[in-house]
N, C-alpha and C. Protein backbone atom coordinates (compact mmCIF):
# COMPACT_ATOMS: atom_id res chain seq x y z
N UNK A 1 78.77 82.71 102.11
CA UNK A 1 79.10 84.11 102.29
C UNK A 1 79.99 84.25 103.53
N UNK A 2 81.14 85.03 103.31
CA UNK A 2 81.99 85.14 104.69
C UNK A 2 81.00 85.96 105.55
N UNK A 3 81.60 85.44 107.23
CA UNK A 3 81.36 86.26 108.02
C UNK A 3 82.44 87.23 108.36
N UNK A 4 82.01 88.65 107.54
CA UNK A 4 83.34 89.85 107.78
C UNK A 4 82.05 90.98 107.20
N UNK A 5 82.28 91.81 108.29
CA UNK A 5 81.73 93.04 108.28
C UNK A 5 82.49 94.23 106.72
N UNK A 6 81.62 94.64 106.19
CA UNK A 6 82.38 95.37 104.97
C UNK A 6 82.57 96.77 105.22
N UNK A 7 82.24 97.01 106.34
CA UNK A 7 82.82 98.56 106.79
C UNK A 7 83.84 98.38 107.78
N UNK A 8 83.50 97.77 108.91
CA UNK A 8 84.60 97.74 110.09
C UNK A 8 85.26 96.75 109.88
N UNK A 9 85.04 95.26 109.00
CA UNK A 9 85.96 94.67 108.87
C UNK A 9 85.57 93.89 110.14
N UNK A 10 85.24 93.53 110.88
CA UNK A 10 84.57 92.91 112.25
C UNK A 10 84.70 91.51 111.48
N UNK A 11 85.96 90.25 112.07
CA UNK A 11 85.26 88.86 111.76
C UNK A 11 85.29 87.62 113.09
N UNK A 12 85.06 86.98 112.45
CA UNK A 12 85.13 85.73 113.28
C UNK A 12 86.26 85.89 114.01
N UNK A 13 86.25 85.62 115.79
CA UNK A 13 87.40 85.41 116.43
C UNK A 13 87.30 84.02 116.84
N UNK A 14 88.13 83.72 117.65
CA UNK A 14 88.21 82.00 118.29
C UNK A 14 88.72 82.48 120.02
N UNK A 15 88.08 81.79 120.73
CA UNK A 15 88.45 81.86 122.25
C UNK A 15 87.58 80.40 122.51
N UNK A 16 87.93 80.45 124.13
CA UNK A 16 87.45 79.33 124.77
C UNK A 16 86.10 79.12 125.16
N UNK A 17 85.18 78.07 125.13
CA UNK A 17 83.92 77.87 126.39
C UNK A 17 84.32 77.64 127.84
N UNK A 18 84.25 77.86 128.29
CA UNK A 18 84.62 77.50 129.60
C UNK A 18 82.99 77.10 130.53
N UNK A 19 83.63 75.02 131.23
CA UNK A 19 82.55 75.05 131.37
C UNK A 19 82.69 75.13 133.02
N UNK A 20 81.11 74.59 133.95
CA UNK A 20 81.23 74.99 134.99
C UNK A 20 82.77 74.58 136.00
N UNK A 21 82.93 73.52 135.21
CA UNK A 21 84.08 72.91 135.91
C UNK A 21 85.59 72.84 135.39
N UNK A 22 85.12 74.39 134.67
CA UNK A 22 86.55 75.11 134.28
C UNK A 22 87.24 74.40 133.34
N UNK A 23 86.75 73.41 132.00
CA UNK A 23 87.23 72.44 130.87
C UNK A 23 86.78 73.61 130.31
N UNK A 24 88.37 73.50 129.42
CA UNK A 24 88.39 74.99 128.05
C UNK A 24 88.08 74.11 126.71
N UNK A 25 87.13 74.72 126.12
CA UNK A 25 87.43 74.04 124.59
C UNK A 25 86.91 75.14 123.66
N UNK A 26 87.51 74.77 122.94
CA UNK A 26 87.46 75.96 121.70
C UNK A 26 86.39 76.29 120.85
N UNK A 27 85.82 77.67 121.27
CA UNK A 27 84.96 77.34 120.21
C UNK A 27 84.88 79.35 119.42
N UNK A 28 84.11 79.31 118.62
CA UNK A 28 84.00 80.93 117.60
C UNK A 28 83.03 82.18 118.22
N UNK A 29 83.57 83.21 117.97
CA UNK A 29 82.52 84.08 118.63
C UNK A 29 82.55 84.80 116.89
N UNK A 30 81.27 85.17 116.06
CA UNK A 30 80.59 85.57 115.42
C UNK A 30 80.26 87.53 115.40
N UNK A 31 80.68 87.54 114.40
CA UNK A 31 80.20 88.97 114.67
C UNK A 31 78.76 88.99 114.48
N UNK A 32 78.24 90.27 114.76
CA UNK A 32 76.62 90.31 114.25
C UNK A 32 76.31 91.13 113.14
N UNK A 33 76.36 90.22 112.20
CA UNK A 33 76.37 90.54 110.79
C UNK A 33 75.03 91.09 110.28
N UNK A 34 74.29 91.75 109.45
CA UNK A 34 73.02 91.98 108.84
C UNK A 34 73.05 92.05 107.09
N UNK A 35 72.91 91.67 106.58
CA UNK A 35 72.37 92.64 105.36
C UNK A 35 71.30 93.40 105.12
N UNK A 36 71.84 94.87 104.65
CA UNK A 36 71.22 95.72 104.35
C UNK A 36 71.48 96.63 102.95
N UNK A 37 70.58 97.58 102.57
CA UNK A 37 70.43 97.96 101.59
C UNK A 37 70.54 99.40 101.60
N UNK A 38 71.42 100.05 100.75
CA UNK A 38 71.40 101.51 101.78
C UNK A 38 71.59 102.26 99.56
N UNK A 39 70.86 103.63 100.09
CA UNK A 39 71.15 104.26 98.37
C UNK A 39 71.93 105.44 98.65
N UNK A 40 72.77 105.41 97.48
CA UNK A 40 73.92 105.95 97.72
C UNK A 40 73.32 107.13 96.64
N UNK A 41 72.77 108.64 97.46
CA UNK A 41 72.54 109.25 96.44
C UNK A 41 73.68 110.31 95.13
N UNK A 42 74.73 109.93 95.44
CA UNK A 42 76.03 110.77 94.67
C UNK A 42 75.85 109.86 93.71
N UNK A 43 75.90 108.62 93.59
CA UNK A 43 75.90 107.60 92.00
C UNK A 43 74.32 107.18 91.90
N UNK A 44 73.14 107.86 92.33
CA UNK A 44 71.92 107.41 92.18
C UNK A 44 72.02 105.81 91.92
N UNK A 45 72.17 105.04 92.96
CA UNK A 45 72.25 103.50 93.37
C UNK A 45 72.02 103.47 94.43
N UNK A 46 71.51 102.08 94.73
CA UNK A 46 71.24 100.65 95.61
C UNK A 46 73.06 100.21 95.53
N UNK A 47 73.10 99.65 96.78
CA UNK A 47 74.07 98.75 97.46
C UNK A 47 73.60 97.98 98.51
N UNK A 48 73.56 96.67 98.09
CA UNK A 48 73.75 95.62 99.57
C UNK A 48 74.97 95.66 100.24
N UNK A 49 75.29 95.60 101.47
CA UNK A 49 76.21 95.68 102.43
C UNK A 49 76.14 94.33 103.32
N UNK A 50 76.89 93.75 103.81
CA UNK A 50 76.90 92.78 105.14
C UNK A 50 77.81 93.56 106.11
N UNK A 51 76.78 94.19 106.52
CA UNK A 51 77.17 94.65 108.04
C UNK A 51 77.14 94.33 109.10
N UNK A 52 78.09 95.07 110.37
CA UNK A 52 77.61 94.68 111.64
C UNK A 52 76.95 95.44 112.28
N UNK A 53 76.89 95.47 113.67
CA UNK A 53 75.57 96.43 114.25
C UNK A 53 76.78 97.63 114.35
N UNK A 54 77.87 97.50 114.56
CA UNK A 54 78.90 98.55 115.01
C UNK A 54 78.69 99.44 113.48
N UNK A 55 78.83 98.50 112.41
CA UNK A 55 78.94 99.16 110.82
C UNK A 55 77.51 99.71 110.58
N UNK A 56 76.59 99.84 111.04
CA UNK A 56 75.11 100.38 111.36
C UNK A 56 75.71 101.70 111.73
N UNK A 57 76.19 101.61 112.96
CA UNK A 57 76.11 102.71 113.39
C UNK A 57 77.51 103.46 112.94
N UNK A 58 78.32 102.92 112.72
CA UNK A 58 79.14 104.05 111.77
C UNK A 58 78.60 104.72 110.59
N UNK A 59 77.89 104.45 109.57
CA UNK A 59 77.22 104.49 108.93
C UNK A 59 75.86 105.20 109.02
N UNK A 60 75.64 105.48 110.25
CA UNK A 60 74.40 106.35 110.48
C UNK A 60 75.10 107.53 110.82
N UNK A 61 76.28 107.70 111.71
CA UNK A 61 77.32 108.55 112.23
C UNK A 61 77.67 109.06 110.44
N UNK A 62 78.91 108.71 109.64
CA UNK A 62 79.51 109.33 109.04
C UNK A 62 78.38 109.58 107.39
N UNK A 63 77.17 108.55 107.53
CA UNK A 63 77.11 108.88 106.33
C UNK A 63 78.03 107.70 105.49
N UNK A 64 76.83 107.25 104.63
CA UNK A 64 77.11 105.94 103.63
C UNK A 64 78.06 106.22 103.01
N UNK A 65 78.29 107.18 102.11
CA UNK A 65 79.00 107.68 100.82
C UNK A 65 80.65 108.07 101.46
N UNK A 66 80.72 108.42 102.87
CA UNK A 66 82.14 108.31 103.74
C UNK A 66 82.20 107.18 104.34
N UNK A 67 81.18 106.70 105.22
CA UNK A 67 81.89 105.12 105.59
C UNK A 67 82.27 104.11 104.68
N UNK A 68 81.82 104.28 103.12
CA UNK A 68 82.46 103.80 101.98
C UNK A 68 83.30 103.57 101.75
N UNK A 69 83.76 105.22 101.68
CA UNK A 69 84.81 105.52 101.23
C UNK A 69 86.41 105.29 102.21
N UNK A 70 85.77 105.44 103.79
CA UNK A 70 86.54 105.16 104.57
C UNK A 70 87.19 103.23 104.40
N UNK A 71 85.94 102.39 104.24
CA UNK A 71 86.04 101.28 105.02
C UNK A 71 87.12 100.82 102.95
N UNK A 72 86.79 101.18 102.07
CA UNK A 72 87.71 101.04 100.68
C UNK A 72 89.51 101.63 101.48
N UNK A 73 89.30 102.63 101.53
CA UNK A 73 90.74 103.22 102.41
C UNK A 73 91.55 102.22 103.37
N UNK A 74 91.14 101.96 103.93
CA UNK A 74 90.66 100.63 105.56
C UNK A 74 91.26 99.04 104.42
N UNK A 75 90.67 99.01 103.42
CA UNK A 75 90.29 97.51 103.24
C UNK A 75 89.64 96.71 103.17
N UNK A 76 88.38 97.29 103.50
CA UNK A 76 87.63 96.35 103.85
C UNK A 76 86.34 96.31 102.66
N UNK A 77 85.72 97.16 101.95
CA UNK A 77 85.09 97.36 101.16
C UNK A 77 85.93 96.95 99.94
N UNK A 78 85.13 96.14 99.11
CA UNK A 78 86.11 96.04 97.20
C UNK A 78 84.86 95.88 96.68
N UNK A 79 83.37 96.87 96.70
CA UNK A 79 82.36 96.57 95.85
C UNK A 79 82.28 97.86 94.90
């Protein structure tokens, strides 16, 4: 399963470790992904989502059935 948020679109970036003695090496920073289950009462359905904590809270903010519709607009949703 990719790591990509389906509302904000949030994925994997790449930057450095840096250690005490200042040697860079490359490594991934991870979004914080969840799955969750949210019912969409306009089509009386269930939807799983892989969200992030940011897509939590958009989603508590706009309301499932608009952050939907937003994150399809966006790109990022194709379910």
């Amino acid at each position: 399963m990719s790591k990509v948020c389906q509302i904000t679109g949030k994925k994997v970036i790449t930057g450095n470790k840096v250690s005490h003695s200042n040697i860079k090496t490359k490594r991934t920073f991870a979004p914080n992904l969840q799955d969750r289950k949210y019912f969409i009462p306009e089509e009386n359905k269930t939807v799983t989502l892989r969200v992030s904590a940011a897509g939590m809270r958009t989603i508590n903010k706009l309301g499932i059935s608009a952050a939907i519709r937003k994150a399809k607009a966006d790109g990022h949703y194709n379910g």
